[in-house]
N, C-alpha and C. Protein backbone atom coordinates (compact mmCIF):
# COMPACT_ATOMS: atom_id res chain seq x y z
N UNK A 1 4.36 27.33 -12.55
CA UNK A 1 4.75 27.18 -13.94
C UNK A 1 6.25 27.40 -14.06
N UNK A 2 6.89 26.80 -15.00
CA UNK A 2 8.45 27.31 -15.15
C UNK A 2 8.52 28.32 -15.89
N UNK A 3 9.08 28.53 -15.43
CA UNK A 3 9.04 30.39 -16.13
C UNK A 3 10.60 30.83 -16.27
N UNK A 4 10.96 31.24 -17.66
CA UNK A 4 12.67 31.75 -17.55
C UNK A 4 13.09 32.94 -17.08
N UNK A 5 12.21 33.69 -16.18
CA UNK A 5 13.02 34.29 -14.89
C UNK A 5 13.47 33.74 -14.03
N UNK A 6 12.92 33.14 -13.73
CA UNK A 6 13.51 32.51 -12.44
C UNK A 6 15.09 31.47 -12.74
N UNK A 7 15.86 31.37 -12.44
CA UNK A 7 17.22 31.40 -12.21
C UNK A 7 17.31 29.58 -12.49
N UNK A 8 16.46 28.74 -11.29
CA UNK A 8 16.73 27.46 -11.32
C UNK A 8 15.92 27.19 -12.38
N UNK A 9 14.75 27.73 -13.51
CA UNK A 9 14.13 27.21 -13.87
C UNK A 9 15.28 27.41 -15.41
N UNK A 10 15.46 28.73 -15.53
CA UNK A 10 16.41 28.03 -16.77
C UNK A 10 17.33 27.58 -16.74
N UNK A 11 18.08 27.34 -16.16
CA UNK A 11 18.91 26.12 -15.56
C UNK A 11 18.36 24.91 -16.25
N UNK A 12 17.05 24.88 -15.46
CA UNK A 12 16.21 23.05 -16.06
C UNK A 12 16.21 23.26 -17.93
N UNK A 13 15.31 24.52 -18.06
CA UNK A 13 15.30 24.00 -19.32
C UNK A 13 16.24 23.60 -20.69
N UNK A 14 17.47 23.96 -20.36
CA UNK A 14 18.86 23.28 -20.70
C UNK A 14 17.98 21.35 -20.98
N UNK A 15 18.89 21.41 -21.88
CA UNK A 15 18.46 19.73 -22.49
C UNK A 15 19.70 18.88 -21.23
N UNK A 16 18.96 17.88 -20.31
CA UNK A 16 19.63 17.20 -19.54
C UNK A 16 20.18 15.98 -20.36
N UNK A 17 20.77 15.08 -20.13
CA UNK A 17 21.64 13.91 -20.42
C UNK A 17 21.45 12.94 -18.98
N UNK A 18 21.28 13.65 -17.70
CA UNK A 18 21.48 13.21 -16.40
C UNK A 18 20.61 13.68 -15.75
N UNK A 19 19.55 13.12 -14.99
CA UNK A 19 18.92 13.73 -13.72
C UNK A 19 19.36 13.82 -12.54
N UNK A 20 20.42 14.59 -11.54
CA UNK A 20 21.66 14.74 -11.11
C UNK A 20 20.27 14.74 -9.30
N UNK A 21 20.80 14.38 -8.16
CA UNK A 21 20.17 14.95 -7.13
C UNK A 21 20.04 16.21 -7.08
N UNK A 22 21.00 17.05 -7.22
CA UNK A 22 20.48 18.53 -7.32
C UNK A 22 19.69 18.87 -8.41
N UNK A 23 19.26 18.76 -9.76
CA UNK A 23 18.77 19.11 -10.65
C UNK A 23 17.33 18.29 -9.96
N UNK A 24 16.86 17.14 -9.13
CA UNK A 24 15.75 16.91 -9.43
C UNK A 24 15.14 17.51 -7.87
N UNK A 25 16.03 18.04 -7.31
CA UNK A 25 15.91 18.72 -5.86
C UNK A 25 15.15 20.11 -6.23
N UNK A 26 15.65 20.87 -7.20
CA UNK A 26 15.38 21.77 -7.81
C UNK A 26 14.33 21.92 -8.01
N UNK A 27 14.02 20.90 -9.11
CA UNK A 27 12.48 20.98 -9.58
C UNK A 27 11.52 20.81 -8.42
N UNK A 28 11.99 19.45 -7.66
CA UNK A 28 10.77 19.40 -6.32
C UNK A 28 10.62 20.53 -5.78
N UNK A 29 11.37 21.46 -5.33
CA UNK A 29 11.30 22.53 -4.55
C UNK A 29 10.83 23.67 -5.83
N UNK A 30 10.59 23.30 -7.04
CA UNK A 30 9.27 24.25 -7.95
C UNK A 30 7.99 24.03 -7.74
N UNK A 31 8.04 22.63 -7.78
CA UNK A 31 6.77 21.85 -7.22
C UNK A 31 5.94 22.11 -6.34
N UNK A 32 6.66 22.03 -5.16
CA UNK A 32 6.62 22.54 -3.94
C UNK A 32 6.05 23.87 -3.47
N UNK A 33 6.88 24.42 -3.76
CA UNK A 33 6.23 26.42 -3.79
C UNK A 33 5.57 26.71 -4.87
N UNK A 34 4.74 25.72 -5.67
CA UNK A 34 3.55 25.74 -6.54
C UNK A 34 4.15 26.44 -8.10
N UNK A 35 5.06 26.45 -8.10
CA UNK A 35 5.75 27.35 -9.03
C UNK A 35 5.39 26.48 -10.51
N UNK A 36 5.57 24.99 -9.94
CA UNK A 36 5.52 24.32 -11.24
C UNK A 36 4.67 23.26 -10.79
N UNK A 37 3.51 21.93 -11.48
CA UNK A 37 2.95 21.03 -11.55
C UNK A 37 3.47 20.20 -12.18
N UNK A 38 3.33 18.53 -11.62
CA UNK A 38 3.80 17.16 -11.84
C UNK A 38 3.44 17.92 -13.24
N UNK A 39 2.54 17.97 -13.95
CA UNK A 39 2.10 17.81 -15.14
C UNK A 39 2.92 18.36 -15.99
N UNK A 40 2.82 19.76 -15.52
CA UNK A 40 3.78 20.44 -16.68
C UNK A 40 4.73 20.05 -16.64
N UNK A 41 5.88 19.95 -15.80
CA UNK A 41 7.46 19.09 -15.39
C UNK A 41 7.18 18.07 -15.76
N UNK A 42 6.70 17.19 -15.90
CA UNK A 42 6.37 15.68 -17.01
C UNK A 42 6.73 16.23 -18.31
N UNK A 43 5.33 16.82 -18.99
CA UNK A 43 5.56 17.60 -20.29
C UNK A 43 7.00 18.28 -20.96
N UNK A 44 7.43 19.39 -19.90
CA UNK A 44 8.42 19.69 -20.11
C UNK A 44 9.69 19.44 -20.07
N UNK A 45 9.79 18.19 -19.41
CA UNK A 45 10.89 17.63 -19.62
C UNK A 45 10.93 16.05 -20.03
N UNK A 46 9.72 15.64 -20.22
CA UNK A 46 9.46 14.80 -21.08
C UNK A 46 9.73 13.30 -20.24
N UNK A 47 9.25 13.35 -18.99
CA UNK A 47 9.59 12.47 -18.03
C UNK A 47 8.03 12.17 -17.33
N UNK A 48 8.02 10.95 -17.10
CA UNK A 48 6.57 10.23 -16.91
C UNK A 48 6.01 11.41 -15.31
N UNK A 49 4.70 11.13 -15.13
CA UNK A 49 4.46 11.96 -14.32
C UNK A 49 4.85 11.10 -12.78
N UNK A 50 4.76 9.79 -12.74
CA UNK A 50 4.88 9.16 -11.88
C UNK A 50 6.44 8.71 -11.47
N UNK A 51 7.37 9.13 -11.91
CA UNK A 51 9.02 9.24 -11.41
C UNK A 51 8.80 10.71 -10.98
N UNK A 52 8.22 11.68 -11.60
CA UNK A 52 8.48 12.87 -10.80
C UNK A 52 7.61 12.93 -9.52
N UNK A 53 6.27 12.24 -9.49
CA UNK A 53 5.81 12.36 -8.28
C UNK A 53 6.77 11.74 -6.67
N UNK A 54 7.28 10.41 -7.52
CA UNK A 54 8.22 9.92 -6.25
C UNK A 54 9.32 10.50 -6.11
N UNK A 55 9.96 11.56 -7.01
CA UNK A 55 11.03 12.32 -6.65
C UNK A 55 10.46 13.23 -5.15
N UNK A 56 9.26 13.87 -5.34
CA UNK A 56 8.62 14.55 -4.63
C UNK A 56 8.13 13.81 -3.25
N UNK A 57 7.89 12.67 -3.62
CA UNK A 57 7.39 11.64 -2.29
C UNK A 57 9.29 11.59 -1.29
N UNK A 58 9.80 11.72 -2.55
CA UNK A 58 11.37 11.34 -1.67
C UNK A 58 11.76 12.42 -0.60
N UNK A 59 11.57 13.48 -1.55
CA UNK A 59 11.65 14.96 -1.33
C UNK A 59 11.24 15.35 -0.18
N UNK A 60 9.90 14.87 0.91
CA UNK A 60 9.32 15.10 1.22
C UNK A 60 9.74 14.31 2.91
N UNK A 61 9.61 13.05 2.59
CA UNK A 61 10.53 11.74 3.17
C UNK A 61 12.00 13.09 4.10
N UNK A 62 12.55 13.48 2.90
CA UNK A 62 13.60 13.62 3.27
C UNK A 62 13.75 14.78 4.42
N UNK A 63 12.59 15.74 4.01
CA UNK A 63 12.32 16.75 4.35
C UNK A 63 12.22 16.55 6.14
N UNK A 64 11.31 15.81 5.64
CA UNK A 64 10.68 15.46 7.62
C UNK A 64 11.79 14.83 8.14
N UNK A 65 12.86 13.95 7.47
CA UNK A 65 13.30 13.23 8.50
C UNK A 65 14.75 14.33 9.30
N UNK A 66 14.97 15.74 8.06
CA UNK A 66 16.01 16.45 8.36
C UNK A 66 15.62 17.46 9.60
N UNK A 67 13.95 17.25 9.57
CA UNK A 67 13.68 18.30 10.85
C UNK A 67 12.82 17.51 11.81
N UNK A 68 13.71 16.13 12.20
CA UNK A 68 13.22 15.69 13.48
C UNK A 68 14.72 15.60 14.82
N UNK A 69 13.95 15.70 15.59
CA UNK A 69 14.95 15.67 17.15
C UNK A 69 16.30 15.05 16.59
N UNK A 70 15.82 13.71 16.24
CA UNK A 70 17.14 12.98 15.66
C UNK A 70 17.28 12.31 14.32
N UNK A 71 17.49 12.89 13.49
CA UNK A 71 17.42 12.56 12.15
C UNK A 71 18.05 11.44 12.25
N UNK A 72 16.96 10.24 11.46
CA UNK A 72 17.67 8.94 11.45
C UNK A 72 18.68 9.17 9.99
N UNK A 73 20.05 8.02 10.25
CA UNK A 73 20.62 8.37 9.29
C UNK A 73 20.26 7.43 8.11
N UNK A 74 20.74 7.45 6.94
CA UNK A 74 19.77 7.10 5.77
C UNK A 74 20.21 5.20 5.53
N UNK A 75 20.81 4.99 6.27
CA UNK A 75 21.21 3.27 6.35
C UNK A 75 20.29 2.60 7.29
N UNK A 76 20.56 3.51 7.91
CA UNK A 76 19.41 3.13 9.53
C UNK A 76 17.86 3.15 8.64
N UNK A 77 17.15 4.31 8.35
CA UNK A 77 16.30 4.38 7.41
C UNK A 77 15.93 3.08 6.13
N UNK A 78 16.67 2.84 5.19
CA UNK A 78 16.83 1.74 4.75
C UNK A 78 16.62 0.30 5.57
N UNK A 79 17.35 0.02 6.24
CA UNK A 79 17.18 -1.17 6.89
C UNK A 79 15.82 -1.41 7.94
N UNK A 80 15.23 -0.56 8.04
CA UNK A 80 13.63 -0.31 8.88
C UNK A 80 12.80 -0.90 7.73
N UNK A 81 13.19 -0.27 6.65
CA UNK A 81 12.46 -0.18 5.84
C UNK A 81 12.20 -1.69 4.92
N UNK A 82 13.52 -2.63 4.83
CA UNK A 82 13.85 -3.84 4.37
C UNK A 82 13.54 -4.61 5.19
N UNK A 83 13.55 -4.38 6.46
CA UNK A 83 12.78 -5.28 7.30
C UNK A 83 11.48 -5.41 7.65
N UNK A 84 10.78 -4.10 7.83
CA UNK A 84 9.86 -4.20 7.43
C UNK A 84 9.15 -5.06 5.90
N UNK A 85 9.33 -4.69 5.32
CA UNK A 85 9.28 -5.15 3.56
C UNK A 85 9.20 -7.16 3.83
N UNK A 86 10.62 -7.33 4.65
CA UNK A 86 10.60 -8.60 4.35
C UNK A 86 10.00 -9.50 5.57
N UNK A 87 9.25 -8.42 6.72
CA UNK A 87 8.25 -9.03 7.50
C UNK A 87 6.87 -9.22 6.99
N UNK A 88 6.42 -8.47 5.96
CA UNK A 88 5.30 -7.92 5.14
C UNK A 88 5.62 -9.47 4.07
N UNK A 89 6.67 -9.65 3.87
CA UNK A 89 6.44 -10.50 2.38
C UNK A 89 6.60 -11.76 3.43
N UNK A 90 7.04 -12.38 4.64
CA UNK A 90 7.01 -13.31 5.14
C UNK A 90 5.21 -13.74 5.43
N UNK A 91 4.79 -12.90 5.79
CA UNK A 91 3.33 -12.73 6.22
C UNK A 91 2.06 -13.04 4.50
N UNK A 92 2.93 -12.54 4.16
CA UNK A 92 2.17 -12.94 2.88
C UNK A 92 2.57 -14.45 2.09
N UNK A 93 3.59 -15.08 2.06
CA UNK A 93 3.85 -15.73 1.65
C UNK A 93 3.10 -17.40 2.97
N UNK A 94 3.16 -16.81 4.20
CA UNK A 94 2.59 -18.13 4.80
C UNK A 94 1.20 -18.08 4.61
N UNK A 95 0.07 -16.64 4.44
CA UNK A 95 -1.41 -17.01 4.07
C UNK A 95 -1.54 -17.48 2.87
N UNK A 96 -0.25 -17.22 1.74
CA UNK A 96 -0.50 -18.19 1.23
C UNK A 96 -0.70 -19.24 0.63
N UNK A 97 0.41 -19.34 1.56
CA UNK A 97 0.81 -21.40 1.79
C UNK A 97 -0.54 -21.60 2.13
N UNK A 98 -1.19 -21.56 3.27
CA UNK A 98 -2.46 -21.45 3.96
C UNK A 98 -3.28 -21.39 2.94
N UNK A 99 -3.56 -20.90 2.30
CA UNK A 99 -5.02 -20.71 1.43
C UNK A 99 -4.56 -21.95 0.54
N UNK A 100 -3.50 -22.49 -0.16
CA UNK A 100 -3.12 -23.29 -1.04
C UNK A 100 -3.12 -24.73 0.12
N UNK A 101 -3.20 -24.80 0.89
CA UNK A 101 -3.15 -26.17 1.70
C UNK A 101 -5.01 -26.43 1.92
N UNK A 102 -5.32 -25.33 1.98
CA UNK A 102 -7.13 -25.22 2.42
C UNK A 102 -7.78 -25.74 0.87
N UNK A 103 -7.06 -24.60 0.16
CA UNK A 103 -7.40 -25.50 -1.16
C UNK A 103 -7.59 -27.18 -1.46
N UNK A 104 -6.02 -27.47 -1.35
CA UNK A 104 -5.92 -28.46 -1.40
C UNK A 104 -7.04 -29.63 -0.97
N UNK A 105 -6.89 -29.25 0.54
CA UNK A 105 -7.80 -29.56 1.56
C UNK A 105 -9.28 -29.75 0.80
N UNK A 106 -9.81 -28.62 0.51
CA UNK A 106 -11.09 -29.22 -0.12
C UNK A 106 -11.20 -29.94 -1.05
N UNK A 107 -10.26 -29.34 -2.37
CA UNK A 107 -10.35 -30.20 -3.30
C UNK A 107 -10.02 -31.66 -3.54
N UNK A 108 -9.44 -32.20 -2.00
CA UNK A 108 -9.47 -33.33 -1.93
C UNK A 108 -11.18 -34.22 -1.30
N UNK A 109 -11.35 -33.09 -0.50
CA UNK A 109 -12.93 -33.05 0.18
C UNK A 109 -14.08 -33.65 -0.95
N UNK A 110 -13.91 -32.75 -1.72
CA UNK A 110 -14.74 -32.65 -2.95
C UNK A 110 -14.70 -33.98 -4.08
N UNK A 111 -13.53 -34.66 -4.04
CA UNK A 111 -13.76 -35.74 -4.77
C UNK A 111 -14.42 -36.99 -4.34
């Protein structure tokens, strides 16, 4: 829960203008040590529950990649990631060409 002892939490409850990387680092790491829930941090700051969950998905991302042997750096990361993406949308886009030619295919069958 946010609670105004704790130091970073009144910090948050200050009215933002900006969700800054450190201010949403903050909250993940309330999140995190159970201190606070997507839900209530939605509520309380009046932000959908599903931007704060991917702050936390980021959070998390980031987490693992700072405590491996060799932390990939975050361009390198990106570009895995875009290539991947645009091997995924190549693959999708020829089944379907494919299903639209089969189509075709029958519905020429069929007349």
């Amino acid at each position: 829960m946010i609670t105004k002892g704790n130091h970073m939490s009144m910090t948050m409850e200050e009215e933002f203008k900006r969700w800054t990387a450190k201010r949403k680092a903050a909250l993940v790491t309330e999140i995190i040590q159970g201190k606070t829930s997507v839900a209530e941090a939605s509520r309380a700051f009046d932000i959908p529950p599903s931007e704060i969950e991917e702050w936390v998905d980021e959070g998390r991302k980031g987490l693992e990649n700072a405590l491996r042997a060799k932390p990939l750096d975050v361009k390198e990361q990106y570009e895995r990631q875009i290539k991947e993406l645009q091997e995924a949308y190549g693959e999708a886009m020829l089944e379907l060409r494919a299903r639209k030619k089969l189509q075709s295919l029958l519905g020429e069958d069929e007349k």
